[in-house]
PDB file of N, CA and C in Angstrom:
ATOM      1  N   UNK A   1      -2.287 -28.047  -6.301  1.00  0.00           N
ATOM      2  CA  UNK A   1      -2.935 -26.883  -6.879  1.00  0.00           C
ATOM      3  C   UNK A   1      -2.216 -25.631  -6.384  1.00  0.00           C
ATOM      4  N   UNK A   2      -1.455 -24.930  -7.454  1.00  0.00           N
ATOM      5  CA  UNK A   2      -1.111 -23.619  -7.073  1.00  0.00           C
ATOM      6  C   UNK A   2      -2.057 -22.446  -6.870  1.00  0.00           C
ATOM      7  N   UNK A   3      -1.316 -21.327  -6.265  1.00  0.00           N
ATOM      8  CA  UNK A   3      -1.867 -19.878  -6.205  1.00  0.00           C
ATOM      9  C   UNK A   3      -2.663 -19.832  -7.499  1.00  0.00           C
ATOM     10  N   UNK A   4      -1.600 -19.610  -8.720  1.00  0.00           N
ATOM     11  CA  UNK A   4      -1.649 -18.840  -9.961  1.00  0.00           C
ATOM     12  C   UNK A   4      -2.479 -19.438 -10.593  1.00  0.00           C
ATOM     13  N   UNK A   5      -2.913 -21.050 -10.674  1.00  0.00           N
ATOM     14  CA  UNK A   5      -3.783 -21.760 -11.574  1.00  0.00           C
ATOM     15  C   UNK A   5      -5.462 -21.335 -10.708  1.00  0.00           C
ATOM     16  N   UNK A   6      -5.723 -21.398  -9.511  1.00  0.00           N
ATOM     17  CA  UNK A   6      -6.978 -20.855  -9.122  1.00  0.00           C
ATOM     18  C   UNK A   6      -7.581 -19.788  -9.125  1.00  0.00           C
ATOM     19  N   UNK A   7      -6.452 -18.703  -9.344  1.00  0.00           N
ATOM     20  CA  UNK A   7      -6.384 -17.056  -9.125  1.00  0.00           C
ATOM     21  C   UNK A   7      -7.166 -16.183 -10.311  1.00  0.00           C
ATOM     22  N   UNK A   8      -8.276 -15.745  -9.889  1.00  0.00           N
ATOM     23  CA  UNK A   8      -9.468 -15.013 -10.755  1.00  0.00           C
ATOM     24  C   UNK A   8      -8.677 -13.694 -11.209  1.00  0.00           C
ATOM     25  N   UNK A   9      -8.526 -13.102 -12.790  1.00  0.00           N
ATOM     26  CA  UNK A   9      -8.421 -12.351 -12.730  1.00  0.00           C
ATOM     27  C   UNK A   9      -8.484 -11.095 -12.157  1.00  0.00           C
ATOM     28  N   UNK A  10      -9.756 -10.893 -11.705  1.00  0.00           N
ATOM     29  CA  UNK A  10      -9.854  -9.477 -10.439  1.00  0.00           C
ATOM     30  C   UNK A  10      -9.341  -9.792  -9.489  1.00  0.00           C
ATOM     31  N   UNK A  11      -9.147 -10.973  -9.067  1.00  0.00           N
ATOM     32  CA  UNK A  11      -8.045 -11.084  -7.669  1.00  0.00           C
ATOM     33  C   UNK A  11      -7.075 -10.515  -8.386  1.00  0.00           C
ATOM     34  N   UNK A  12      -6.203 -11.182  -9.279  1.00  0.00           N
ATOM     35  CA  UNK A  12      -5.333 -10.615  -9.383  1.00  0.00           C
ATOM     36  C   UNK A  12      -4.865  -9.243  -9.933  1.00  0.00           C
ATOM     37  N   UNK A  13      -5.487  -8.531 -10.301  1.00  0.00           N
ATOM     38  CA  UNK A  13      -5.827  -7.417 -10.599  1.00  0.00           C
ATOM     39  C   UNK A  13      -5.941  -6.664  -9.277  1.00  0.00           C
ATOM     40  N   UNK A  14      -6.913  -7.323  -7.910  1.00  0.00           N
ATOM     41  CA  UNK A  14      -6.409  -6.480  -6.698  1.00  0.00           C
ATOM     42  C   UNK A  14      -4.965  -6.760  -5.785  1.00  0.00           C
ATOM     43  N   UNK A  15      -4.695  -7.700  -6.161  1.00  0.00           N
ATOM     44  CA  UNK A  15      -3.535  -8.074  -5.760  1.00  0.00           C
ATOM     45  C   UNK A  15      -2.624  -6.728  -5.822  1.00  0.00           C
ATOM     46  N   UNK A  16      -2.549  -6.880  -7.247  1.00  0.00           N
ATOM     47  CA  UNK A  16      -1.295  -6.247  -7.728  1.00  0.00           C
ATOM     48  C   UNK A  16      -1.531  -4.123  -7.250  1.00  0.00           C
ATOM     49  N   UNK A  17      -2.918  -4.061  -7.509  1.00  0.00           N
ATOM     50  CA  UNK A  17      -3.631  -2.568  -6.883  1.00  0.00           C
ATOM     51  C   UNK A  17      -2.790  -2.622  -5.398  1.00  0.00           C
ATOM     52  N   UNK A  18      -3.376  -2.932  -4.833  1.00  0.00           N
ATOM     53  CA  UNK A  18      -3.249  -3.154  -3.344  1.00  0.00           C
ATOM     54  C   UNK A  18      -1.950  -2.599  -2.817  1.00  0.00           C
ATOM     55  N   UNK A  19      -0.969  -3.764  -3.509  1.00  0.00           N
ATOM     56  CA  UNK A  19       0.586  -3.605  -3.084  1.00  0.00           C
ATOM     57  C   UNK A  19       1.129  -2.485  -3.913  1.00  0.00           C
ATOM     58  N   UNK A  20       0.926  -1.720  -5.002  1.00  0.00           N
ATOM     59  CA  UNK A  20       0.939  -0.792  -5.975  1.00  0.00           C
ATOM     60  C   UNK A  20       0.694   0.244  -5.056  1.00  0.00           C
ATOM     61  N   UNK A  21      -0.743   0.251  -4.403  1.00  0.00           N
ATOM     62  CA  UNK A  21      -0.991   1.741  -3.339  1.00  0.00           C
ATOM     63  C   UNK A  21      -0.437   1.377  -1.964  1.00  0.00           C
ATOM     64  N   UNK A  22       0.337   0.201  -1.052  1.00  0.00           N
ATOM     65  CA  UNK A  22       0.917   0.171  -0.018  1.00  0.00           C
ATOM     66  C   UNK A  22       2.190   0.758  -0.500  1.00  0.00           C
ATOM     67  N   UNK A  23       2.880   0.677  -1.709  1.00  0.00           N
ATOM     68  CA  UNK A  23       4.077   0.326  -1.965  1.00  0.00           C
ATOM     69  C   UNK A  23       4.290   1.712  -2.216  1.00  0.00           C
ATOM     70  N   UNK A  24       3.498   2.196  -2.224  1.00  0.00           N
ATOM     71  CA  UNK A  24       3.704   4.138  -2.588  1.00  0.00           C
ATOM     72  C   UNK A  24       3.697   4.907  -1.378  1.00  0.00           C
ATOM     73  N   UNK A  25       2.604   4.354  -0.216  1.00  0.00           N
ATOM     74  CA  UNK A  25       2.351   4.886   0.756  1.00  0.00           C
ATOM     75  C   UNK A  25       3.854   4.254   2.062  1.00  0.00           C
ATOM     76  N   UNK A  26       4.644   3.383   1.430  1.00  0.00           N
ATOM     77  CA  UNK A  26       5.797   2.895   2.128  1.00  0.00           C
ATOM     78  C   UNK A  26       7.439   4.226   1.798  1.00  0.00           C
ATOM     79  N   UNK A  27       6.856   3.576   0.126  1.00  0.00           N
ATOM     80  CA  UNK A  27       8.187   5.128  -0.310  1.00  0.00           C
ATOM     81  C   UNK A  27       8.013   6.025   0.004  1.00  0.00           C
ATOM     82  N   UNK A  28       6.546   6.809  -0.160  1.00  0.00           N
ATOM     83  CA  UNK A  28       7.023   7.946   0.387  1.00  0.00           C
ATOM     84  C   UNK A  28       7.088   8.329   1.732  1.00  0.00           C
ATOM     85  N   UNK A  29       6.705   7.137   2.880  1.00  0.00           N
ATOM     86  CA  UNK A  29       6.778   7.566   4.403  1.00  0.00           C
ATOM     87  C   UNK A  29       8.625   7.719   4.391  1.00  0.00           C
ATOM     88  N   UNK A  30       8.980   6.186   3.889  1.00  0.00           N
ATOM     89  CA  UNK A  30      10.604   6.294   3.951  1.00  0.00           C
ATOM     90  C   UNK A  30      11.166   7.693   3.020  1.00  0.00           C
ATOM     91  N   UNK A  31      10.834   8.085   2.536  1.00  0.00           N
ATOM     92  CA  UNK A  31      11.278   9.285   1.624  1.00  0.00           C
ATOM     93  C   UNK A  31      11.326  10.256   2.671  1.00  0.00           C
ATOM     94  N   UNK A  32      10.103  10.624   3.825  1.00  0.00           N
ATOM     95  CA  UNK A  32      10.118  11.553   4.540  1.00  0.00           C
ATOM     96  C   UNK A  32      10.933  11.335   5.723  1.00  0.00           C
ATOM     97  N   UNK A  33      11.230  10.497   5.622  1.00  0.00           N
ATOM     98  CA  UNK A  33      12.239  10.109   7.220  1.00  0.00           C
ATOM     99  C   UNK A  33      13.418  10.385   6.870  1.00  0.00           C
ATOM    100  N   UNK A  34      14.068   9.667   5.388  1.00  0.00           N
ATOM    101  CA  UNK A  34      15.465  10.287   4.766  1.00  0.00           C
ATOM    102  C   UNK A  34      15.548  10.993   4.188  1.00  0.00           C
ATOM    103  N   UNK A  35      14.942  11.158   3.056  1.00  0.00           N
ATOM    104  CA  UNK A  35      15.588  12.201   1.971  1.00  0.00           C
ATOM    105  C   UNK A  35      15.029  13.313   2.223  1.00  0.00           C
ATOM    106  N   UNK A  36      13.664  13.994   2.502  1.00  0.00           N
ATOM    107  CA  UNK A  36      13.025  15.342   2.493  1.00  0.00           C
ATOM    108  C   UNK A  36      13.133  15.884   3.888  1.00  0.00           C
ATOM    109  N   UNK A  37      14.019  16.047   4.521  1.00  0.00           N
ATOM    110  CA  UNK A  37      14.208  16.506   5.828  1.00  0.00           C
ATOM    111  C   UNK A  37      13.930  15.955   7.024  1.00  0.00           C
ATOM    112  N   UNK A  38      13.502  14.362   7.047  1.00  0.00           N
ATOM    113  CA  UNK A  38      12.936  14.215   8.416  1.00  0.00           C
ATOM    114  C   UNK A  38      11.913  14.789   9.252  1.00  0.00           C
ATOM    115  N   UNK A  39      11.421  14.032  10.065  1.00  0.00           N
ATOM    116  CA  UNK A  39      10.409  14.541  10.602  1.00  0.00           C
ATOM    117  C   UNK A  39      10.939  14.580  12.189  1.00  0.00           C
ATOM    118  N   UNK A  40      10.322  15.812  13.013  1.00  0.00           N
ATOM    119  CA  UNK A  40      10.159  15.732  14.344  1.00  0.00           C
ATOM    120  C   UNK A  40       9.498  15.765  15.088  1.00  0.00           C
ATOM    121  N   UNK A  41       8.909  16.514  16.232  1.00  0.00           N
ATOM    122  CA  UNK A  41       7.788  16.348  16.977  1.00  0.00           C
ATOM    123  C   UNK A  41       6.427  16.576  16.268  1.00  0.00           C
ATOM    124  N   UNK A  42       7.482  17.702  16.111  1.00  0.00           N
ATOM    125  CA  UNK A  42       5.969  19.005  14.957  1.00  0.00           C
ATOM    126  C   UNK A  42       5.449  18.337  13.943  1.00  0.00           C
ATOM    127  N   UNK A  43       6.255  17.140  13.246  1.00  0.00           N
ATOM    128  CA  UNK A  43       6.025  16.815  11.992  1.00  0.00           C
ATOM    129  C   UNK A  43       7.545  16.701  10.831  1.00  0.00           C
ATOM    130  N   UNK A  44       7.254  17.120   9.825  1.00  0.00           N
ATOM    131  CA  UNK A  44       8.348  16.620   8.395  1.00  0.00           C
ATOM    132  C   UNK A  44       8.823  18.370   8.288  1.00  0.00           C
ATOM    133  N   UNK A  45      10.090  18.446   8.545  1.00  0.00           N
ATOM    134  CA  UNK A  45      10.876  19.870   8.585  1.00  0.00           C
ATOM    135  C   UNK A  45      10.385  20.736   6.948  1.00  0.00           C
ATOM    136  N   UNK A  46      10.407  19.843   5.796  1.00  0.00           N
ATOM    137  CA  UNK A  46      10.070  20.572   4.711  1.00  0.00           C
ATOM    138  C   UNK A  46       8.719  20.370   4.347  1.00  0.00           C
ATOM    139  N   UNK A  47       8.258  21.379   3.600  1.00  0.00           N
ATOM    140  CA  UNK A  47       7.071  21.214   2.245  1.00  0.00           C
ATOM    141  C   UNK A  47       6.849  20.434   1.469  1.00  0.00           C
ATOM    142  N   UNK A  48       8.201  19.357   1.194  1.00  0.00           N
ATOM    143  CA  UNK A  48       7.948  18.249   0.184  1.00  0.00           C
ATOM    144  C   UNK A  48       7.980  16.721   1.542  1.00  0.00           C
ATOM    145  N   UNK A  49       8.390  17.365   2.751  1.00  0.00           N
ATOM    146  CA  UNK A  49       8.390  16.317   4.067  1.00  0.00           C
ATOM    147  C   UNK A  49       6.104  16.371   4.378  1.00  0.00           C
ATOM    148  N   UNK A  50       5.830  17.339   4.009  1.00  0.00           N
ATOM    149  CA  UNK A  50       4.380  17.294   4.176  1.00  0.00           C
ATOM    150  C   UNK A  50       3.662  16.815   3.698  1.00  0.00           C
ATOM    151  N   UNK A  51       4.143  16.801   2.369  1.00  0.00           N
ATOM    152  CA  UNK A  51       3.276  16.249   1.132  1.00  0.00           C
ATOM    153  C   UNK A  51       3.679  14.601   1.150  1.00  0.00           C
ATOM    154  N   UNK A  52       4.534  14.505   1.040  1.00  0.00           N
ATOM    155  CA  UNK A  52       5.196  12.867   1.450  1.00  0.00           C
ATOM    156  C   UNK A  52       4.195  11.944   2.445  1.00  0.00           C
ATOM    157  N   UNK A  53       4.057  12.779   3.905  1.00  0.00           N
ATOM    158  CA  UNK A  53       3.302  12.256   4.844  1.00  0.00           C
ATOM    159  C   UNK A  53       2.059  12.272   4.211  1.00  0.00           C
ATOM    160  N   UNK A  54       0.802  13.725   3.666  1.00  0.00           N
ATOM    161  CA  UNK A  54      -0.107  13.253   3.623  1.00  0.00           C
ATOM    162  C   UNK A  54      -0.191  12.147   2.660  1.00  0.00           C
ATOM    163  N   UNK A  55       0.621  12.124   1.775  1.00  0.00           N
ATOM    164  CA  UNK A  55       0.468  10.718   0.454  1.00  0.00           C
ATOM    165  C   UNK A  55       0.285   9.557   1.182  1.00  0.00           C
ATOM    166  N   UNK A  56       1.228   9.801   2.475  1.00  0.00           N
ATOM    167  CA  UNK A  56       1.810   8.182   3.121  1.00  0.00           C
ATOM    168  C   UNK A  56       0.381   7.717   3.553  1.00  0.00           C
ATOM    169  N   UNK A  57      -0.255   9.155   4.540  1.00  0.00           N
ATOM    170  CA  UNK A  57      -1.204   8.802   5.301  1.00  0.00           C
ATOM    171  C   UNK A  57      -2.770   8.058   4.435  1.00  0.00           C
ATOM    172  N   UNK A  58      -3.017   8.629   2.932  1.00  0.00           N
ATOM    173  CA  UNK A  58      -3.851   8.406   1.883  1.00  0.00           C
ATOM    174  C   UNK A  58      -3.676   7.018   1.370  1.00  0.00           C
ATOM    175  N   UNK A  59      -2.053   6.368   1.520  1.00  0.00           N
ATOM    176  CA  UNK A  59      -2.172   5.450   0.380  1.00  0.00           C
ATOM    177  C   UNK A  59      -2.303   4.254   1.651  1.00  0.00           C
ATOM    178  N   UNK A  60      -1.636   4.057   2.939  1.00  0.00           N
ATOM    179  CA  UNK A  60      -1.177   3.066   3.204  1.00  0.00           C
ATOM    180  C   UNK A  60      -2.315   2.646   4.293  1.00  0.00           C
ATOM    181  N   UNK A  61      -3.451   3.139   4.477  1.00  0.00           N
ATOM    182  CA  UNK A  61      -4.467   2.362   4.693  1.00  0.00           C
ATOM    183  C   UNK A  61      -5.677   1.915   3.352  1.00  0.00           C
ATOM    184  N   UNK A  62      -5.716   2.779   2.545  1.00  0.00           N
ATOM    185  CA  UNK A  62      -6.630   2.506   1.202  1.00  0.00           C
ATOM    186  C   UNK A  62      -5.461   0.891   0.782  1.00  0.00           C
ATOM    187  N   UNK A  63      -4.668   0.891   0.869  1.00  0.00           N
ATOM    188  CA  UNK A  63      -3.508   0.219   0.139  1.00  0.00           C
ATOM    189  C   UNK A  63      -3.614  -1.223   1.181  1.00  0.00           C
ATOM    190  N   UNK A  64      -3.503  -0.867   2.462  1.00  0.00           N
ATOM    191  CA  UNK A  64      -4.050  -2.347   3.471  1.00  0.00           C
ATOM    192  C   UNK A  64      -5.213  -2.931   3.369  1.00  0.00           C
ATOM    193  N   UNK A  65      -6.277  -2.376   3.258  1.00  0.00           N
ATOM    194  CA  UNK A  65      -7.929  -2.262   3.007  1.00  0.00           C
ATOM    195  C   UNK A  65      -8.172  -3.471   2.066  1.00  0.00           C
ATOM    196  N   UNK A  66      -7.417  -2.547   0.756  1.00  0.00           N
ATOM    197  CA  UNK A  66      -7.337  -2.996  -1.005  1.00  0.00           C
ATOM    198  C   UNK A  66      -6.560  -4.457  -0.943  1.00  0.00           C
ATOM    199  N   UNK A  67      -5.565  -4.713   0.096  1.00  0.00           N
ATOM    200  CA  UNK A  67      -4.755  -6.152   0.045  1.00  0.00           C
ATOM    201  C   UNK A  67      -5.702  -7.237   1.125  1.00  0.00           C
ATOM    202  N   UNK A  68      -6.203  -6.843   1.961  1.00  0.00           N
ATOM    203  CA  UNK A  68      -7.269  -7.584   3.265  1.00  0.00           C
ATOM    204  C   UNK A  68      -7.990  -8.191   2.136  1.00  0.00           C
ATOM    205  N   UNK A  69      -8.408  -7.124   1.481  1.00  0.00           N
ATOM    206  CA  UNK A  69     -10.051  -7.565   0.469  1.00  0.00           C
ATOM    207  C   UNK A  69      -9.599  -8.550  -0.705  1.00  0.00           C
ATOM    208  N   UNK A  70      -8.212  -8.412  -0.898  1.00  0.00           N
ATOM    209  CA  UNK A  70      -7.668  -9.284  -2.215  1.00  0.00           C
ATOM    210  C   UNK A  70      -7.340 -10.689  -1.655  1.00  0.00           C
ATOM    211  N   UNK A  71      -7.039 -10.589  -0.552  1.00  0.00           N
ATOM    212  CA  UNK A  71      -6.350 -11.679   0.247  1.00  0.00           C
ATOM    213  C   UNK A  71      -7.586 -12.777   0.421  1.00  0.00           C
ATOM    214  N   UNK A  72      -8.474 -12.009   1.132  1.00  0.00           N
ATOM    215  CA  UNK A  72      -9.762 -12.862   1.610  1.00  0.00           C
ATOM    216  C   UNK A  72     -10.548 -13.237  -0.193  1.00  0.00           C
ATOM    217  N   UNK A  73     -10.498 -12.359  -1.121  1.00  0.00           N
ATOM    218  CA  UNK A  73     -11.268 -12.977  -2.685  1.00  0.00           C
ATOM    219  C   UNK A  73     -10.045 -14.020  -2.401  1.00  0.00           C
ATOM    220  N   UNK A  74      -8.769 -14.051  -2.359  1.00  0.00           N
ATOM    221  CA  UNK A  74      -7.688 -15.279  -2.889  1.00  0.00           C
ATOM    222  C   UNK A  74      -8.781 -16.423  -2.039  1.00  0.00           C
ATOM    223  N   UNK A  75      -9.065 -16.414  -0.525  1.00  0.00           N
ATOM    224  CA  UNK A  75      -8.781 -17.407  -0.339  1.00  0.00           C
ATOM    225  C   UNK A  75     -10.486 -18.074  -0.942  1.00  0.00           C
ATOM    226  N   UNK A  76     -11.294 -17.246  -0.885  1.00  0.00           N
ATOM    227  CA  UNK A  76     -12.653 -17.323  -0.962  1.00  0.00           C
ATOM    228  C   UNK A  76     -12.631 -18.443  -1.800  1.00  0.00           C
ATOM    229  N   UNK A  77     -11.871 -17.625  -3.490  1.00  0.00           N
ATOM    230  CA  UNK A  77     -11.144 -18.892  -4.771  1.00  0.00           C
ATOM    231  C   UNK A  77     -11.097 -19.755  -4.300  1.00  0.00           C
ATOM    232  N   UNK A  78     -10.108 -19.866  -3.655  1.00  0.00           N
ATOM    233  CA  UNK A  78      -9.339 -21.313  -3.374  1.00  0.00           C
ATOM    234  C   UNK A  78     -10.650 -22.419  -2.883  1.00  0.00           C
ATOM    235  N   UNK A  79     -11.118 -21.937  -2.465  1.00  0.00           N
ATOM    236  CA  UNK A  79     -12.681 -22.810  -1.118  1.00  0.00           C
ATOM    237  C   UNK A  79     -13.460 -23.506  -2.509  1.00  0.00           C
ATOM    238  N   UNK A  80     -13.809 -22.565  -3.970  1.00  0.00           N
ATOM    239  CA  UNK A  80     -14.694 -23.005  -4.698  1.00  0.00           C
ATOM    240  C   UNK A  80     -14.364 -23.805  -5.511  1.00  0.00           C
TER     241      UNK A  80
END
């Protein structure tokens, strides 16, 4: 028995959410480390280094939360 044949639509539907809002809150942390000036003690040297972080800081726990909760419906499936 595979993943994909047990897998409830709204699982997969959070699945794909989940890694969708980690996967934003990943680019844009890496965005602020390379491309928008880096960050230092103080924080991200530019205005678009600020906005980057708060995105990072918004998506990539809503985005862990959203994959915990998809992970545990996967396995819940699998049990029934």
């Amino acid at each position: 028995m595979s993943f994909s044949s047990t897998m409830q639509p709204d699982t997969r539907k959070l699945l794909r959410t989940g890694l969708w809002i980690f996967g934003t809150g990943s680019l844009a942390i890496l965005a602020a480390f390379t491309v928008l000036g880096g960050v230092g003690r103080q924080g991200p040297h530019t205005n678009s280094g600020w906005l980057a972080l708060v995105l990072a800081m918004g998506c990539l726990p809503t985005g862990t939360l959203t994959l915990v909760l998809a992970f545990m419906k996967l396995f819940a499936d699998r049990h029934r």
